[in-house]
C-alpha atoms as a PDB file:
ATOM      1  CA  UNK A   1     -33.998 -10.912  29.726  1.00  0.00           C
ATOM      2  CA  UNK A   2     -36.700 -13.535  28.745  1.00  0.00           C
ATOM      3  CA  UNK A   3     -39.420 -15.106  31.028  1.00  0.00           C
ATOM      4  CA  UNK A   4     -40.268 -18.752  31.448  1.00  0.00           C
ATOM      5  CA  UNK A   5     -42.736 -20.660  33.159  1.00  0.00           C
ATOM      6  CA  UNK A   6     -41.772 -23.329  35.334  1.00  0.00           C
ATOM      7  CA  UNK A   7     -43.724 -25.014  37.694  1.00  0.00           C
ATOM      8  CA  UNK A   8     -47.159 -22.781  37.326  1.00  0.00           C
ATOM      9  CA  UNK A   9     -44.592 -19.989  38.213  1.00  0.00           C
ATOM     10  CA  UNK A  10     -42.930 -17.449  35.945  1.00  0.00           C
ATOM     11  CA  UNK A  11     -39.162 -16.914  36.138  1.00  0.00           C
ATOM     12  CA  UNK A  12     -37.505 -14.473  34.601  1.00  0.00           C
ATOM     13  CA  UNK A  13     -34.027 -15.348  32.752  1.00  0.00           C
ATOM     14  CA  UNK A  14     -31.502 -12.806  32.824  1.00  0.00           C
ATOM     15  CA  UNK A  15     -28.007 -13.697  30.411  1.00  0.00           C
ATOM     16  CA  UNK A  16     -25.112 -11.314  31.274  1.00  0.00           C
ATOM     17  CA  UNK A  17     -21.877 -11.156  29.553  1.00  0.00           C
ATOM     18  CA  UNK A  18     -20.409  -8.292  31.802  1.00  0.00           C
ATOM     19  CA  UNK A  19     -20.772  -6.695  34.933  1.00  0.00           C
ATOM     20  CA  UNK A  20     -22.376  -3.458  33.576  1.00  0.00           C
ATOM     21  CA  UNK A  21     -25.448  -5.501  32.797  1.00  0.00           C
ATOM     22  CA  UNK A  22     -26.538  -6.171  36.233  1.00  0.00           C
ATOM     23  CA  UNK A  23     -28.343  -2.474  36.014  1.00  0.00           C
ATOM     24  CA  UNK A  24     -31.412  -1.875  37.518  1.00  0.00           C
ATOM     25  CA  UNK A  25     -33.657  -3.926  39.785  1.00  0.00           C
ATOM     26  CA  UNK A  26     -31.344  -7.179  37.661  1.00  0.00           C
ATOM     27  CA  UNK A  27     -28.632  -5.871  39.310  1.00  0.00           C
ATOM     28  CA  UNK A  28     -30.151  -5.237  42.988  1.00  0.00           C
ATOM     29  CA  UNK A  29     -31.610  -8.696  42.542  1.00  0.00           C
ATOM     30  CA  UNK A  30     -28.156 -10.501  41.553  1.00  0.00           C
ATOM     31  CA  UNK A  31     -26.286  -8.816  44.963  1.00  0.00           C
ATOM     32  CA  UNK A  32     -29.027 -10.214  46.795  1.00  0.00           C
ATOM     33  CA  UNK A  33     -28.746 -13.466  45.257  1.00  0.00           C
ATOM     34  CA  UNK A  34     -25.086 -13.742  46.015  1.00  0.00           C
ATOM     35  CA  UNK A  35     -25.425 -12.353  49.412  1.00  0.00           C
ATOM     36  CA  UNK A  36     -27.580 -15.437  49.885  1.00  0.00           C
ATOM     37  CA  UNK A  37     -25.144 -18.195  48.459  1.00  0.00           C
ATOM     38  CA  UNK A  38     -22.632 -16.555  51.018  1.00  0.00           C
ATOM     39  CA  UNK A  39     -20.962 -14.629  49.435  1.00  0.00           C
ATOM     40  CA  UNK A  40     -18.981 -10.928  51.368  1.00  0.00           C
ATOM     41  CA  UNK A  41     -19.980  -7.645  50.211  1.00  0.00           C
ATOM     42  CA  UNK A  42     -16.269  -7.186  49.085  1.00  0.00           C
ATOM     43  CA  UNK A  43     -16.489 -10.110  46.960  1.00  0.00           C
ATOM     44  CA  UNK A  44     -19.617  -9.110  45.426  1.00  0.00           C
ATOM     45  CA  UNK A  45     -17.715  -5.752  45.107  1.00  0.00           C
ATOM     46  CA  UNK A  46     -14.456  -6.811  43.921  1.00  0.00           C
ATOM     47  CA  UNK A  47     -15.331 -10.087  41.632  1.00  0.00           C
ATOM     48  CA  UNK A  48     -18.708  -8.731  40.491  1.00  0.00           C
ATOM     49  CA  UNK A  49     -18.759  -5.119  39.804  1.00  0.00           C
ATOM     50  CA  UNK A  50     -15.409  -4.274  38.881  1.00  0.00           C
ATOM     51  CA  UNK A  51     -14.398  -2.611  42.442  1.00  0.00           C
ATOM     52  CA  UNK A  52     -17.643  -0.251  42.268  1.00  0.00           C
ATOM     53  CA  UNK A  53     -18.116  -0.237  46.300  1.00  0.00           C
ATOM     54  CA  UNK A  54     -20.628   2.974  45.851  1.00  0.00           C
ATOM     55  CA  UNK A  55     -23.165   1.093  43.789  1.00  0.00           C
ATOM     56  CA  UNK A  56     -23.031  -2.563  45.499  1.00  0.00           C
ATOM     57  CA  UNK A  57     -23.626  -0.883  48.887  1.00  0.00           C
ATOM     58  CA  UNK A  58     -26.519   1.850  47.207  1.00  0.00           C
ATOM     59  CA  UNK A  59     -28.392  -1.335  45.829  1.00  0.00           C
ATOM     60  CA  UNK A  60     -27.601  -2.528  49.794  1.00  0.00           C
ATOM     61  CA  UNK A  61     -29.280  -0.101  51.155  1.00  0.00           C
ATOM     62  CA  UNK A  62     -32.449   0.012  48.525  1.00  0.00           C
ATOM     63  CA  UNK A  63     -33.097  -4.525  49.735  1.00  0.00           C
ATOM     64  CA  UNK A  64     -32.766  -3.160  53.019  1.00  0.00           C
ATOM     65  CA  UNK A  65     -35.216  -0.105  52.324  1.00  0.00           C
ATOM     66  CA  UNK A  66     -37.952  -2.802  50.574  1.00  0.00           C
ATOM     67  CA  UNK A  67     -37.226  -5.240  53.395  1.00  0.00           C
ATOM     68  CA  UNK A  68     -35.854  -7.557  51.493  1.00  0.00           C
ATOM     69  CA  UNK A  69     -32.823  -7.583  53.208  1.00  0.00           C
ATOM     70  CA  UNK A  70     -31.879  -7.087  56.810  1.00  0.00           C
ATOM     71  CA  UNK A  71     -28.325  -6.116  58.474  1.00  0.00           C
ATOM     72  CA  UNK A  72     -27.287  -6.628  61.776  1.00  0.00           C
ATOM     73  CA  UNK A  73     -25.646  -2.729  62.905  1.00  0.00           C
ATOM     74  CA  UNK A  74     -25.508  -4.104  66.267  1.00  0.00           C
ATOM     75  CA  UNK A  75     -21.821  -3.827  66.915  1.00  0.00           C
ATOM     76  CA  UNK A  76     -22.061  -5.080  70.631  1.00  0.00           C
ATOM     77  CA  UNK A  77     -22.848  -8.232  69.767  1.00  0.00           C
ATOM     78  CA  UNK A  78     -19.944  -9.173  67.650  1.00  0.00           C
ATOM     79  CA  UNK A  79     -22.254  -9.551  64.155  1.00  0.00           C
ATOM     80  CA  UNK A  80     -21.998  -5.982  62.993  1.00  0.00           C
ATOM     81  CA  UNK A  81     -22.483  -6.269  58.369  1.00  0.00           C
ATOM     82  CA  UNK A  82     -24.163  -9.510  59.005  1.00  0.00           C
ATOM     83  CA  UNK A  83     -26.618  -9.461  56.579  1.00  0.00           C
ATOM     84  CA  UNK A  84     -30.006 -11.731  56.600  1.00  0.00           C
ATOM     85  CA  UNK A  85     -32.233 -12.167  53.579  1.00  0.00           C
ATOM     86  CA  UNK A  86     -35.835 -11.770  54.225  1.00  0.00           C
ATOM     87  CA  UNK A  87     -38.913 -14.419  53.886  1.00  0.00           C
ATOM     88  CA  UNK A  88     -39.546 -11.854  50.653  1.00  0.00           C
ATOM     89  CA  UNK A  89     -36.497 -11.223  49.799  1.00  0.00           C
ATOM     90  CA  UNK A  90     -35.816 -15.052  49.187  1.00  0.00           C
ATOM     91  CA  UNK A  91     -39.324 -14.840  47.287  1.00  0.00           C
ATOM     92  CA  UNK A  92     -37.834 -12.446  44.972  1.00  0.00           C
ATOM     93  CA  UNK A  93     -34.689 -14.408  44.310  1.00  0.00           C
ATOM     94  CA  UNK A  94     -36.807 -17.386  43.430  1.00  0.00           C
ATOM     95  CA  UNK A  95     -38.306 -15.479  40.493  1.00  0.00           C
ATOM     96  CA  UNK A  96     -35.164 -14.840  38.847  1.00  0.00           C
ATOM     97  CA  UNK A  97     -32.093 -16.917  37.470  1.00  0.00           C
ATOM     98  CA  UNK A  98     -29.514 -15.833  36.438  1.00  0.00           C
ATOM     99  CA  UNK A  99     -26.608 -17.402  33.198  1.00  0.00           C
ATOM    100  CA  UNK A 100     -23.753 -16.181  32.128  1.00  0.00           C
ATOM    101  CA  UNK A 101     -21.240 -15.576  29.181  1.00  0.00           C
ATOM    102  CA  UNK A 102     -18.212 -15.727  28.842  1.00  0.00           C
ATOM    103  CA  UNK A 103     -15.749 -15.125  31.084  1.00  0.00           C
ATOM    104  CA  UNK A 104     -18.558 -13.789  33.650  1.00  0.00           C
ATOM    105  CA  UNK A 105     -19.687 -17.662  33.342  1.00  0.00           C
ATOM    106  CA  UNK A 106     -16.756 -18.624  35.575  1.00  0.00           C
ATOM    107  CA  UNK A 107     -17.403 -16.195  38.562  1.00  0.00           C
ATOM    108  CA  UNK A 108     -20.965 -16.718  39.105  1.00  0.00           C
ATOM    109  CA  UNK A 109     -23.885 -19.199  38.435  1.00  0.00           C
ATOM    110  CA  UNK A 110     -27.627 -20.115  39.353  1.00  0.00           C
END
């Protein structure tokens, strides 16, 4: 991880060359990120962390915790695991980018 300063504002560089990487707040961060750009919880899952369902949806459930994050669990209305990223949240993802190695370079990108 290195830092940078762009724009008067720091942002902090994370390289990862595999999955087991994304550990710690990098990894909360990056399944953020990627719930932003669109992408499915089971993608994340699946294409991300190596089919590790218990750890995407812990991280899940720590954005949601910090507000970061918010989840529709309204089933009546159809949008039940819609998720929304918060004003903060989307704060926090613009202090971080994120590049990648190797093969990881072809799943995901900043």
């Amino acid at each position: 991880m290195t830092e940078q300063i762009s724009n008067n504002k720091k942002i902090i560089i994370v390289k990862v060359t595999k999955p087991d990487y994304l550990s710690g707040l990098t990894g909360a961060i990056y399944i953020l990120k990627c719930l932003s750009d669109g992408l499915s919880k089971d993608q994340i899952i699946y294409d991300i962390f190596e089919g590790d369902r218990q750890l995407v949806f812990i991280w899940i459930e720590f954005l949601k915790n910090h507000h970061w994050l918010e989840e529709n669990e309204n089933s009546n209305t159809g949008d039940h695991g819609r998720v929304k990223i918060t004003y903060e949240g989307s704060k926090l993802i613009s202090e971080y980018s994120f590049e990648f190695e190797n093969d990881l370079g072809n799943r995901r990108d900043s």
